[in-house]
N, C-alpha and C. Protein backbone atom coordinates (compact mmCIF):
# COMPACT_ATOMS: atom_id res chain seq x y z
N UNK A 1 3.43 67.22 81.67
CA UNK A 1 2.65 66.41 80.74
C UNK A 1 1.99 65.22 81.42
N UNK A 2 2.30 65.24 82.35
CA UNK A 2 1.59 63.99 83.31
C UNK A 2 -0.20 64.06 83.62
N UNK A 3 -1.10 62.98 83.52
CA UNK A 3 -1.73 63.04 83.99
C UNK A 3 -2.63 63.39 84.85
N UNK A 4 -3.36 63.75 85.51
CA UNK A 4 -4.04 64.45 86.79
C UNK A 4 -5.15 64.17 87.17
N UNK A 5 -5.61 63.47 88.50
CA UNK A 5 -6.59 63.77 88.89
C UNK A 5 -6.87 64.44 90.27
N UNK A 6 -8.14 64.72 89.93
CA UNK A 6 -8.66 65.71 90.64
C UNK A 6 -9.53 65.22 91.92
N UNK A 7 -9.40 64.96 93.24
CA UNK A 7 -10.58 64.29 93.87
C UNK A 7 -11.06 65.44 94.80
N UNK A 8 -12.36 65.68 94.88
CA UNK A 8 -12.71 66.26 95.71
C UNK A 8 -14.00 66.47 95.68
N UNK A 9 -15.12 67.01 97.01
CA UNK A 9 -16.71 67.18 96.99
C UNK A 9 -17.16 68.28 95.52
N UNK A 10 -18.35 67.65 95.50
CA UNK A 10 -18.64 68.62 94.58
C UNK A 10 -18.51 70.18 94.75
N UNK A 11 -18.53 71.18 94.05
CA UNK A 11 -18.28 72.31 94.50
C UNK A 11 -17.10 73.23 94.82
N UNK A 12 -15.77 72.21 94.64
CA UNK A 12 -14.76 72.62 94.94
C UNK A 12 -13.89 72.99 94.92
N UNK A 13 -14.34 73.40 93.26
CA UNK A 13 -13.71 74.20 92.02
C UNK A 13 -12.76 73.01 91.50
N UNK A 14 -13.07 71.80 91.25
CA UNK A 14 -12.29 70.99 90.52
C UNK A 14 -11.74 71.18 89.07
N UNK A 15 -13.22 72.08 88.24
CA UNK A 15 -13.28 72.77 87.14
C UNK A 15 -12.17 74.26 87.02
N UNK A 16 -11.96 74.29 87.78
CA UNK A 16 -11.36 76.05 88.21
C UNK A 16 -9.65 75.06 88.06
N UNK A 17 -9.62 74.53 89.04
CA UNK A 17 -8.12 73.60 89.12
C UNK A 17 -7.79 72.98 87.99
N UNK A 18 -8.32 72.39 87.12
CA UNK A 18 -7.81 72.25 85.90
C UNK A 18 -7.79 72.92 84.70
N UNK A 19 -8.60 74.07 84.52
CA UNK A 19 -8.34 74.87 83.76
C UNK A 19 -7.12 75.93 83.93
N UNK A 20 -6.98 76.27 85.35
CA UNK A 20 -5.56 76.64 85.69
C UNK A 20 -4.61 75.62 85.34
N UNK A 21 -4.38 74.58 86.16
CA UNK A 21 -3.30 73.69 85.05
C UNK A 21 -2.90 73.93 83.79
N UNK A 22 -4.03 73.76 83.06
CA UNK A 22 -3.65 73.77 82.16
C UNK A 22 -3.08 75.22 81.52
N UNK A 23 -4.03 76.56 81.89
CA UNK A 23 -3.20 77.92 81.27
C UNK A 23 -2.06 77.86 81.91
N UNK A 24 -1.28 76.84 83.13
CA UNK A 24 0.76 77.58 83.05
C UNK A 24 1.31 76.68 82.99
N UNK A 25 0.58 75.82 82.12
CA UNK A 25 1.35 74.52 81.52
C UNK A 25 1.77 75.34 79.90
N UNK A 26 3.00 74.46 79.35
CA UNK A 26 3.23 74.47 78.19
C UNK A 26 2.71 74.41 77.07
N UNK A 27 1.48 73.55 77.49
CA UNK A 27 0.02 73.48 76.51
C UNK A 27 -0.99 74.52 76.39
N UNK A 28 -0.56 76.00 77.03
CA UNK A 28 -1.76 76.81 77.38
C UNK A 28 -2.23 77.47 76.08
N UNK A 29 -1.19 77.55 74.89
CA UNK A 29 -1.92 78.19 73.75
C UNK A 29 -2.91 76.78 72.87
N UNK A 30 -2.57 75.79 73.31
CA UNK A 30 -3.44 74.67 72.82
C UNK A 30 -4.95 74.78 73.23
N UNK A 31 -5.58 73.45 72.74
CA UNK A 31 -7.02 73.66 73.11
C UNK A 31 -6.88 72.90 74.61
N UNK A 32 -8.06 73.66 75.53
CA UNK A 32 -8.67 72.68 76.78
C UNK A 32 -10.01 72.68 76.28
N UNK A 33 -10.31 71.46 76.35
CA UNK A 33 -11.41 70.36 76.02
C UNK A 33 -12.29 69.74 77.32
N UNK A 34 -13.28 70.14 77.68
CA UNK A 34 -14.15 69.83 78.81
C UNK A 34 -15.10 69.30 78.52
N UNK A 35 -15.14 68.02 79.40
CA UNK A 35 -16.00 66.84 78.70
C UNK A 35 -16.70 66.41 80.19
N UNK A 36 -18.40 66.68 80.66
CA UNK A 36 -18.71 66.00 81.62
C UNK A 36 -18.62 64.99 81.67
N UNK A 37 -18.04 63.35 81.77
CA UNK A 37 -18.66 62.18 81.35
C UNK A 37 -20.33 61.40 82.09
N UNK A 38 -20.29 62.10 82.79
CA UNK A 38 -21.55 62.20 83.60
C UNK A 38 -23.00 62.25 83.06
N UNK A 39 -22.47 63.72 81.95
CA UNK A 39 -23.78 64.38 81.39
C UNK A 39 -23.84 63.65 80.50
N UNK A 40 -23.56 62.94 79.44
CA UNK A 40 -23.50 62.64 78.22
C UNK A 40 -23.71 61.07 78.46
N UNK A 41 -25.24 60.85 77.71
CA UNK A 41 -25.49 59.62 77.31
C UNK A 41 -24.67 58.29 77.51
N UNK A 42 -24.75 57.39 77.75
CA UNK A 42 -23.90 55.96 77.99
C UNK A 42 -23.43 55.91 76.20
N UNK A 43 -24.51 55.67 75.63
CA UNK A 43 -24.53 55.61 74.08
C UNK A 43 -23.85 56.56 73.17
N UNK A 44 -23.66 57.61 73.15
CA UNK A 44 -23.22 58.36 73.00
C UNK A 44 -21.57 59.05 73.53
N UNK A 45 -20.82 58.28 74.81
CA UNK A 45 -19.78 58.72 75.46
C UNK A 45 -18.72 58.56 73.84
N UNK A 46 -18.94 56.81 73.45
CA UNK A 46 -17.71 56.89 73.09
C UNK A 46 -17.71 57.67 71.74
N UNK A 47 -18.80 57.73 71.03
CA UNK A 47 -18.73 58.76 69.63
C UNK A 47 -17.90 60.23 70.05
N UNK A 48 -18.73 60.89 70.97
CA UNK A 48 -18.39 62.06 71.80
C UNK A 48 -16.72 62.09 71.78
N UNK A 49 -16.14 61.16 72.90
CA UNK A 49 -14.51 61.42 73.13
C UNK A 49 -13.93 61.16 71.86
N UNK A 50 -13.80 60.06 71.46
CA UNK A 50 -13.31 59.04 70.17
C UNK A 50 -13.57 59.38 68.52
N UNK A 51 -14.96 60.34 68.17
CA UNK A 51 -15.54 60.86 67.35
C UNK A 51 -16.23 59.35 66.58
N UNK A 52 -16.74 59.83 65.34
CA UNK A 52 -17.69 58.15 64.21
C UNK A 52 -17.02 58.95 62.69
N UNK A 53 -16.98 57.75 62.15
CA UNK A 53 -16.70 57.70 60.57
C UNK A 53 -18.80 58.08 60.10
N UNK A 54 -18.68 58.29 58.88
CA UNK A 54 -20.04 58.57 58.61
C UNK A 54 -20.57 57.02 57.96
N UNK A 55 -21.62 56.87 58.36
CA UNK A 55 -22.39 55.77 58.65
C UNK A 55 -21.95 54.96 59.73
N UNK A 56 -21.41 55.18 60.64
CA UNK A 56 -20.89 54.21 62.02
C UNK A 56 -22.22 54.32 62.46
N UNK A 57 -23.52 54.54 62.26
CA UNK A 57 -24.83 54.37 63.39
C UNK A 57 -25.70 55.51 62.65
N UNK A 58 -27.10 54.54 62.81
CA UNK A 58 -28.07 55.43 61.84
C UNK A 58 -28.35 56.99 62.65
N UNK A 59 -28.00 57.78 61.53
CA UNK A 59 -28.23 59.59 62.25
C UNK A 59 -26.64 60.09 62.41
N UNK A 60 -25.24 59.19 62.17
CA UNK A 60 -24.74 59.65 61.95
C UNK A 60 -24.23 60.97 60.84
N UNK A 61 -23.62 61.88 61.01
CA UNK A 61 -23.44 62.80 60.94
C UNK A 61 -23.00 62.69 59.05
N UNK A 62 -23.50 63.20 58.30
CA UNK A 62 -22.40 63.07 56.91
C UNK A 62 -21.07 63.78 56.71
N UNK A 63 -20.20 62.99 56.65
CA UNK A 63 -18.43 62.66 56.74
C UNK A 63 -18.08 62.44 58.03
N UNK A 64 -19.26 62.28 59.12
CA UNK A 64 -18.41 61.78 60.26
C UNK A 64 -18.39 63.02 61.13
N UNK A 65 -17.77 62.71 62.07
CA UNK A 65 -17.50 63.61 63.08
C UNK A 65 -16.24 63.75 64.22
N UNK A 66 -14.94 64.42 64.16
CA UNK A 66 -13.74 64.00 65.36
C UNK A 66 -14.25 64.35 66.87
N UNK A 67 -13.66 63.25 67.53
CA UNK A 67 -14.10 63.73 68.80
C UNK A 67 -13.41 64.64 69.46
N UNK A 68 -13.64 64.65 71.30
CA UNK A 68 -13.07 65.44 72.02
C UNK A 68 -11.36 65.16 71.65
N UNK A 69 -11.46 63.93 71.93
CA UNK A 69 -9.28 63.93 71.89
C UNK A 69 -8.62 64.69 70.86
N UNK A 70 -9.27 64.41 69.79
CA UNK A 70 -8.88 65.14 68.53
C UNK A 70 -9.02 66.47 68.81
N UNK A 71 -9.61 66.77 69.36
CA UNK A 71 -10.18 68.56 69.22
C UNK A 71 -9.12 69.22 70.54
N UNK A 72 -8.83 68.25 71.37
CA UNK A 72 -7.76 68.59 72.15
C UNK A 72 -6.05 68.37 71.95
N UNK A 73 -6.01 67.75 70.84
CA UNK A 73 -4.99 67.25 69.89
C UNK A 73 -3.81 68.46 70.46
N UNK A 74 -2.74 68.61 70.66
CA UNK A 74 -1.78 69.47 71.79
C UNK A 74 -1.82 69.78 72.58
N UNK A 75 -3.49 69.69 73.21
CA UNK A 75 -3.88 70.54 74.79
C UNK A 75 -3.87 69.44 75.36
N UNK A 76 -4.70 70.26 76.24
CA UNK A 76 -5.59 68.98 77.18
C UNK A 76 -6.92 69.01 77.18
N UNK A 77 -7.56 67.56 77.80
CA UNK A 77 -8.56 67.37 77.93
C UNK A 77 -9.27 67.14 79.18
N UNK A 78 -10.26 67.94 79.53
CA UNK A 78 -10.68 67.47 81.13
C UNK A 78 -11.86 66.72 81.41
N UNK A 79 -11.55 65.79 81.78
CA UNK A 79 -12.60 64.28 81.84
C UNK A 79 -13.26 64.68 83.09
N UNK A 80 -14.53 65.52 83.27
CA UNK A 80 -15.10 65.89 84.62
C UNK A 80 -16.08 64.36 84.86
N UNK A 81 -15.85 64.42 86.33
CA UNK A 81 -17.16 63.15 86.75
C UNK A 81 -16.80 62.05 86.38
N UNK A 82 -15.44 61.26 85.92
CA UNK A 82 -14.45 60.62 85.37
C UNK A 82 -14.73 59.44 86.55
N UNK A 83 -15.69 59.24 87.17
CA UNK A 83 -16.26 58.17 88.31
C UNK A 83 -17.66 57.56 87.63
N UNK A 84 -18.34 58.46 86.88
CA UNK A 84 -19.52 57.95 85.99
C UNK A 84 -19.15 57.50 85.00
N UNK A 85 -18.19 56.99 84.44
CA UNK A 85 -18.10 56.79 83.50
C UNK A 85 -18.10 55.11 83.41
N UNK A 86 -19.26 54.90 82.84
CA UNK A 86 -19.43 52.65 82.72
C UNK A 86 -17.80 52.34 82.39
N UNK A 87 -17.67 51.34 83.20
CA UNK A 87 -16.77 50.13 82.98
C UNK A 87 -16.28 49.72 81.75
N UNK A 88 -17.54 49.42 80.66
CA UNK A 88 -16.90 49.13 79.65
C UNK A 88 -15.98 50.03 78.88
N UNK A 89 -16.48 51.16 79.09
CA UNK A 89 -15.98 52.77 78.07
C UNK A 89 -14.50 52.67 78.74
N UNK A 90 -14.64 52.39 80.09
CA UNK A 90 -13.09 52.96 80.86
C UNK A 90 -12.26 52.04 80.05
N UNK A 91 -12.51 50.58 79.43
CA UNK A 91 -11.58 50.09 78.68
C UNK A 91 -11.17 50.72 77.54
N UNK A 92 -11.90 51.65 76.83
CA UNK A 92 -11.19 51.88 75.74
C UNK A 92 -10.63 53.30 76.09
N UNK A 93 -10.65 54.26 77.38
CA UNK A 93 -10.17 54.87 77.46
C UNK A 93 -8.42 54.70 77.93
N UNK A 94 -8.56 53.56 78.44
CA UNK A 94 -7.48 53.08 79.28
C UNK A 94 -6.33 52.81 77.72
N UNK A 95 -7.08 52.18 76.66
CA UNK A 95 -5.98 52.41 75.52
C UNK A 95 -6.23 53.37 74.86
N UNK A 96 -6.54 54.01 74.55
CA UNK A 96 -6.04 55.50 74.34
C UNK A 96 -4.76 56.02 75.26
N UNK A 97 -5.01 56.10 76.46
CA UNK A 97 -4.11 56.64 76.98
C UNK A 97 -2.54 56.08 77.28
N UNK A 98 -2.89 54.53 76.68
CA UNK A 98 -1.57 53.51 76.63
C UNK A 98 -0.85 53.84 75.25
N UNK A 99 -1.90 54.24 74.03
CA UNK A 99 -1.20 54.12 72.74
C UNK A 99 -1.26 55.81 72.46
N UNK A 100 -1.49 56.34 73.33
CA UNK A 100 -2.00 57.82 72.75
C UNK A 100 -2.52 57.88 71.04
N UNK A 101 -3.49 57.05 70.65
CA UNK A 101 -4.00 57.11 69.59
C UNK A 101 -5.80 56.49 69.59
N UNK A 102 -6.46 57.24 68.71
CA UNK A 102 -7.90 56.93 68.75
C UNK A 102 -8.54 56.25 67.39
N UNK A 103 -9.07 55.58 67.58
CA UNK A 103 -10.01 55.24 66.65
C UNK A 103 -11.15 55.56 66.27
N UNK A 104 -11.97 56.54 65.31
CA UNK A 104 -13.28 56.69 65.58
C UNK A 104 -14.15 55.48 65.04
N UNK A 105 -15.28 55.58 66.28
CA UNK A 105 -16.28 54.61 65.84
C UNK A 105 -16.48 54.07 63.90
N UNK A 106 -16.91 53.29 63.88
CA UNK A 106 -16.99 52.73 62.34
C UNK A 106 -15.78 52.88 61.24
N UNK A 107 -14.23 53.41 62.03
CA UNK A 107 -13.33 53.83 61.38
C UNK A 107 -12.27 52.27 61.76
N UNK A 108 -11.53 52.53 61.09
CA UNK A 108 -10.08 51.70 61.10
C UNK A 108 -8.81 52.07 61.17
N UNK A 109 -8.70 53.24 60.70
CA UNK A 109 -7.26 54.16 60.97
C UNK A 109 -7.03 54.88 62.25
N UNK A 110 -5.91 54.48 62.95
CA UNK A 110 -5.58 54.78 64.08
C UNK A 110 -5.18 55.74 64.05
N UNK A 111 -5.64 57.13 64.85
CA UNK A 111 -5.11 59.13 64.38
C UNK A 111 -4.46 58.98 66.13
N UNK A 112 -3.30 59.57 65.48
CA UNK A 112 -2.83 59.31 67.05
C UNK A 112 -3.06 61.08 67.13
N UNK A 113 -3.04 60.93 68.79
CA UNK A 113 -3.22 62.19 69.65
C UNK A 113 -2.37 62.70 70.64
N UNK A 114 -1.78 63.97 71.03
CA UNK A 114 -1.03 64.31 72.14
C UNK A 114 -1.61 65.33 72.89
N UNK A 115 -2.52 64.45 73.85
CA UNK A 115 -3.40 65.24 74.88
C UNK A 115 -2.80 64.70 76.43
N UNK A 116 -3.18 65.80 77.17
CA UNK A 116 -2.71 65.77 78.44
C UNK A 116 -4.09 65.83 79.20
N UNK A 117 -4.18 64.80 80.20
CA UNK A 117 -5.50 64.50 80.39
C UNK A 117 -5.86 64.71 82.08
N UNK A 118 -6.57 65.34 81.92
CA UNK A 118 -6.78 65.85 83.55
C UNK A 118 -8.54 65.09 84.07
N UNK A 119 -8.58 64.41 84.98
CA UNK A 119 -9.85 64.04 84.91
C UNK A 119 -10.17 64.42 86.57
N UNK A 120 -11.24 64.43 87.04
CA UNK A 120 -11.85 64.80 88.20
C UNK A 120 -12.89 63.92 88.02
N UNK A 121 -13.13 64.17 89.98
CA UNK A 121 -14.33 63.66 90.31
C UNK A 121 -14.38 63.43 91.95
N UNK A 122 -15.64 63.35 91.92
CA UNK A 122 -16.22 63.48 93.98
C UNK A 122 -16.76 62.34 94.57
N UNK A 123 -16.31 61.14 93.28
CA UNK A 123 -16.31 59.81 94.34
C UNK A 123 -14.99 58.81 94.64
N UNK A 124 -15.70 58.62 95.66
CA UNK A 124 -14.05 57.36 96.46
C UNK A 124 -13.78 56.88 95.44
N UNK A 125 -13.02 56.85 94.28
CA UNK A 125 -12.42 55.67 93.44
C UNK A 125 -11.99 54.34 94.10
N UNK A 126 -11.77 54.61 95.00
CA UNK A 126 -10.55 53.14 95.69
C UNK A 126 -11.81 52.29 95.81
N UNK A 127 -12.74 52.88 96.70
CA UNK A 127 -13.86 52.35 97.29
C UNK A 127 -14.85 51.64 95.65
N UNK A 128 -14.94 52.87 94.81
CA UNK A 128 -15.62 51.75 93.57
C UNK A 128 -14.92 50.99 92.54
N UNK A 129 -13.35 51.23 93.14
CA UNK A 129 -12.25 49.57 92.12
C UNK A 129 -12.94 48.99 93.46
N UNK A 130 -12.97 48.46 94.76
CA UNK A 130 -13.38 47.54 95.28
C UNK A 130 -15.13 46.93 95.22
N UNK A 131 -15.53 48.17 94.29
CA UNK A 131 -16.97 47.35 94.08
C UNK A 131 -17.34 47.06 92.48
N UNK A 132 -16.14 47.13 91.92
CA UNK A 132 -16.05 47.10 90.41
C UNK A 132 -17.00 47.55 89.36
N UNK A 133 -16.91 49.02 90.18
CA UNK A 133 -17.34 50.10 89.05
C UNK A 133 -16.34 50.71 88.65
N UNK A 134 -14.72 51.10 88.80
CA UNK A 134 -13.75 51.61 88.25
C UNK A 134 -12.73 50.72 88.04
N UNK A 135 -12.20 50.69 87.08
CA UNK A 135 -10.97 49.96 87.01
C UNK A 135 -9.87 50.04 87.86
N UNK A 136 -8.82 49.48 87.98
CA UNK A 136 -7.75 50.08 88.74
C UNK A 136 -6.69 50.11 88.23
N UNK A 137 -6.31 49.78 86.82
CA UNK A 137 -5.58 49.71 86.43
C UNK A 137 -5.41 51.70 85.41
N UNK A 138 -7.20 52.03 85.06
CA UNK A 138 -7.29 53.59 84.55
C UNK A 138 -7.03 54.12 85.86
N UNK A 139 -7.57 54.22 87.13
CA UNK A 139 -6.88 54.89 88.25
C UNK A 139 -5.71 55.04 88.59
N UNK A 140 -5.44 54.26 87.95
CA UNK A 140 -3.33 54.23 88.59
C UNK A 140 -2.93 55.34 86.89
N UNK A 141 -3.58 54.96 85.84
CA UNK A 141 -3.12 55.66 84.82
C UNK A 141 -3.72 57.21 84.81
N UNK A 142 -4.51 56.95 85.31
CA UNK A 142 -4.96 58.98 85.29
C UNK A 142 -4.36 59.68 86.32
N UNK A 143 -4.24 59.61 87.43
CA UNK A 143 -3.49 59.55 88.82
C UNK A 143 -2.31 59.50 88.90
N UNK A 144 -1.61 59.88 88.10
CA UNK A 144 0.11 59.91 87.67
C UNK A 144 0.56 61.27 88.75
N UNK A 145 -0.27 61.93 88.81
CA UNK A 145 -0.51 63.28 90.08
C UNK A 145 -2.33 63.12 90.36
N UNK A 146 -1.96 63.10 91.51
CA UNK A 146 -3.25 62.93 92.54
C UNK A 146 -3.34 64.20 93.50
N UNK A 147 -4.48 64.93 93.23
CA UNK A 147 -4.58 66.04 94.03
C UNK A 147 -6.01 66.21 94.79
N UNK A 148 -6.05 66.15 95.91
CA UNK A 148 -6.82 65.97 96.96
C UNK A 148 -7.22 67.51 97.30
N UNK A 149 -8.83 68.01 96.89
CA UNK A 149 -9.17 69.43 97.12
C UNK A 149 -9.82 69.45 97.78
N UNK A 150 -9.56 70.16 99.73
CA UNK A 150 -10.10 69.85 100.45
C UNK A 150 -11.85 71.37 100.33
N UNK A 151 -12.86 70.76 100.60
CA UNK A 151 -13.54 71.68 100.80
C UNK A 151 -13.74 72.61 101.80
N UNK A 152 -14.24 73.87 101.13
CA UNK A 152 -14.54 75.13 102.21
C UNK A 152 -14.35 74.74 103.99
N UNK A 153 -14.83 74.19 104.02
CA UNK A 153 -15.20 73.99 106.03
C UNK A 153 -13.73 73.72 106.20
N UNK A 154 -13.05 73.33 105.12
CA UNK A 154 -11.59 72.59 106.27
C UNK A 154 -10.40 73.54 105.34
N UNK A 155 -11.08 74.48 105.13
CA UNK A 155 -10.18 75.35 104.88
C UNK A 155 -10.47 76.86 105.09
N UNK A 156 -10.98 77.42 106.32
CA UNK A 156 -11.59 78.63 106.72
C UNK A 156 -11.13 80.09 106.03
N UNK A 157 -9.22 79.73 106.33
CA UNK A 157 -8.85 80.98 105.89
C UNK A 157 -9.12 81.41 104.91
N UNK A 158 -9.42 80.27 103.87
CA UNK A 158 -9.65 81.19 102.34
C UNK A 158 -11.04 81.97 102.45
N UNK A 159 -11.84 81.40 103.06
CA UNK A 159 -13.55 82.15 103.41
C UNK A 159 -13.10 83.86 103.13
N UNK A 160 -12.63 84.71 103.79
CA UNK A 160 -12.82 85.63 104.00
C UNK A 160 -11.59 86.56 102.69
N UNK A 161 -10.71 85.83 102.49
CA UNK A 161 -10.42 85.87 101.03
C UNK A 161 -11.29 86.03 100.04
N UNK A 162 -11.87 84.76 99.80
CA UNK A 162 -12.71 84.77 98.46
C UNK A 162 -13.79 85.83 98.85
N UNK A 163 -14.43 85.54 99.74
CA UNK A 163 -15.57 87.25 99.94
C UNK A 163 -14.88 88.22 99.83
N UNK A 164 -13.70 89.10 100.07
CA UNK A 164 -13.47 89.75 99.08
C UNK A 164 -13.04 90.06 98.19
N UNK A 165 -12.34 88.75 97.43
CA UNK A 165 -11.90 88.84 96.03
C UNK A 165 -13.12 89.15 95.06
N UNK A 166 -14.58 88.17 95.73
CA UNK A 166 -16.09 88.31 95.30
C UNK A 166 -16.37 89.70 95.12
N UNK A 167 -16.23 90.30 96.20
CA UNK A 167 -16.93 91.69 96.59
C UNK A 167 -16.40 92.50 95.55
N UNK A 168 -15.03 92.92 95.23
CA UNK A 168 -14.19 93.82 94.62
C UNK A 168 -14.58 93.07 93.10
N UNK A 169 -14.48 92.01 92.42
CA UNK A 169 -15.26 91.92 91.39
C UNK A 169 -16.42 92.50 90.80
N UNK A 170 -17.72 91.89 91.82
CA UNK A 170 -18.84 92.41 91.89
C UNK A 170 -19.03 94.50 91.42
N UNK A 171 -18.22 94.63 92.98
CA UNK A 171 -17.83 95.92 92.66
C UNK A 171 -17.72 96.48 91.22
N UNK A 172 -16.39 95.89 91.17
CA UNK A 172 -16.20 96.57 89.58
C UNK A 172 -17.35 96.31 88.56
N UNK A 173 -17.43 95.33 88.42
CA UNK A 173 -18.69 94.93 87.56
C UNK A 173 -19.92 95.67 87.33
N UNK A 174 -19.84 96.11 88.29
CA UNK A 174 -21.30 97.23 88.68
C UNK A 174 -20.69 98.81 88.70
N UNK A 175 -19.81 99.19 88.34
CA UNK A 175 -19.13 100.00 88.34
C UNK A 175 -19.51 100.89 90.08
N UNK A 176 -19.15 100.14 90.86
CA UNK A 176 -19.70 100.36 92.28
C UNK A 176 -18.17 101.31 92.96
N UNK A 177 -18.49 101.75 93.77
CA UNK A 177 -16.80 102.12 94.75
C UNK A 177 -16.44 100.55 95.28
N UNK A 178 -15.45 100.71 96.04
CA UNK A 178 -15.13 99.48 96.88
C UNK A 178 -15.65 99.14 97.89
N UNK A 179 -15.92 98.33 98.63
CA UNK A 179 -16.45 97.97 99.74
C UNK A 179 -15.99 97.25 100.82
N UNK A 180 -16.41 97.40 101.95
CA UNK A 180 -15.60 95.93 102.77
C UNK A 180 -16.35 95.19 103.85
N UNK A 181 -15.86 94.61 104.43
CA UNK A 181 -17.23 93.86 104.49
C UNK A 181 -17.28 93.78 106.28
N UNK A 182 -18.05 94.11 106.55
CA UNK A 182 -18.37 94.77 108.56
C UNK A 182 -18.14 93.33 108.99
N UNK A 183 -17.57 93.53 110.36
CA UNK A 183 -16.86 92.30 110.71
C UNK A 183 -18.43 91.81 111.41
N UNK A 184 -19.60 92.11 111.50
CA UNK A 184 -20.64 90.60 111.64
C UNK A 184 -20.57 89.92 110.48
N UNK A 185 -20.59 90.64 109.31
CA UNK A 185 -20.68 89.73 108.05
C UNK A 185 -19.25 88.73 108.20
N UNK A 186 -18.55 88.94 108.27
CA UNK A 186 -17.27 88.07 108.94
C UNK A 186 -17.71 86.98 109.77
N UNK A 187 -17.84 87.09 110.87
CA UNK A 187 -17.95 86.41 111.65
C UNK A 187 -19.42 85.14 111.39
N UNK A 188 -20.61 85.78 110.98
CA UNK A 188 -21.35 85.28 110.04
C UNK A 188 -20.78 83.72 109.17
N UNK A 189 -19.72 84.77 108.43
CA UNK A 189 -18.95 83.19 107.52
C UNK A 189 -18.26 82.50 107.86
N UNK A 190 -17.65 82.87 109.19
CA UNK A 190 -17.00 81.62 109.53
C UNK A 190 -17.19 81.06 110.35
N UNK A 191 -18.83 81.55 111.13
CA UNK A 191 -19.35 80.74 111.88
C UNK A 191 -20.31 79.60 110.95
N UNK A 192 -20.43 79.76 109.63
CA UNK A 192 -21.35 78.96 108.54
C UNK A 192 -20.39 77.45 108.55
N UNK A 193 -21.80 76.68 108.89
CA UNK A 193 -21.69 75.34 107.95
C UNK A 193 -20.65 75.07 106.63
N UNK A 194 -20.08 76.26 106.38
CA UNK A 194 -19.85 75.31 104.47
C UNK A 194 -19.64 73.97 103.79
């Protein structure tokens, strides 16, 4: 039930790593809830996670709307890009995750929640608490497990793994025979940049 984050370059299946978490966790018949904080409007973050009472902001929704936490209410929730997310927002995420309970915008009743919160992302945190774009006090609270995903180049052996875990997919998919893959194509990938 602990916390998680995720650090690593883009690309590095950070998305893949927490959705596994979460299916052989205890929470796997619950909901997982995937939330870029990246993609989604400044204006818009906290309606989104937190949900609005109806009339909290003109164009609100009629009766309102629950947010992500709610909708992850026994699961978890995965806070991708959890490095974009403004300063101010990280304060009210930081209580949420102190009271495990939410408030929606223009509301007053506190709905408490039991989400398990996995967040990622592919920038130095340490480096932006020292330029005070992240808090450090939500880093120490999401980071309860810290998992460091090193990318492709510094991890070769899997290269020739995943090409053919790829291949034999593909395969099937296409209702193809099996295939394998001629050792230039080998050598090819692990002579590559990744």
């Amino acid at each position: 039930n602990s916390n998680v984050l995720l650090l690593g370059e883009s690309g590095t299946g950070k998305d893949l790593i927490a959705q596994a978490i979460h299916n052989l966790s205890p929470r796997k018949e619950a909901p997982f809830v995937a939330v870029n904080c990246g993609a989604i409007p400044r204006e818009l973050i906290s309606s989104e996670l937190f949900g609005y009472e109806e009339g909290a902001f003109t164009g609100a929704r009629k009766g309102g709307n629950i947010g992500k936490f709610e909708l992850a209410n026994n699961g978890t929730i995965f806070l991708d890009e959890i490095g974009d997310m403004p300063v101010d927002l990280q304060a009210s995420l930081l209580r949420v995750l102190e009271d495990k309970k939410v408030r929606r915008l223009g509301g007053s009743e506190l709905i408490p929640v039991n989400v398990r919160v996995i967040a990622a992302t592919n920038k130095d945190l340490e480096i932006e608490i020292k330029n005070n774009r992240f808090r450090s006090d939500l880093y120490y609270r999401l980071g309860v497990i810290r998992i460091s995903i090193p990318p492709l180049r510094e991890r070769s052996e899997d290269i020739i793994l995943l090409a053919r875990h790829f291949m034999e997919v593909i395969c099937q998919s296409l209702g193809k025979s099996p295939m394998s893959l001629d050792s230039r194509l080998i050598k090819a990938f692990l002579d590559y940049s990744w």
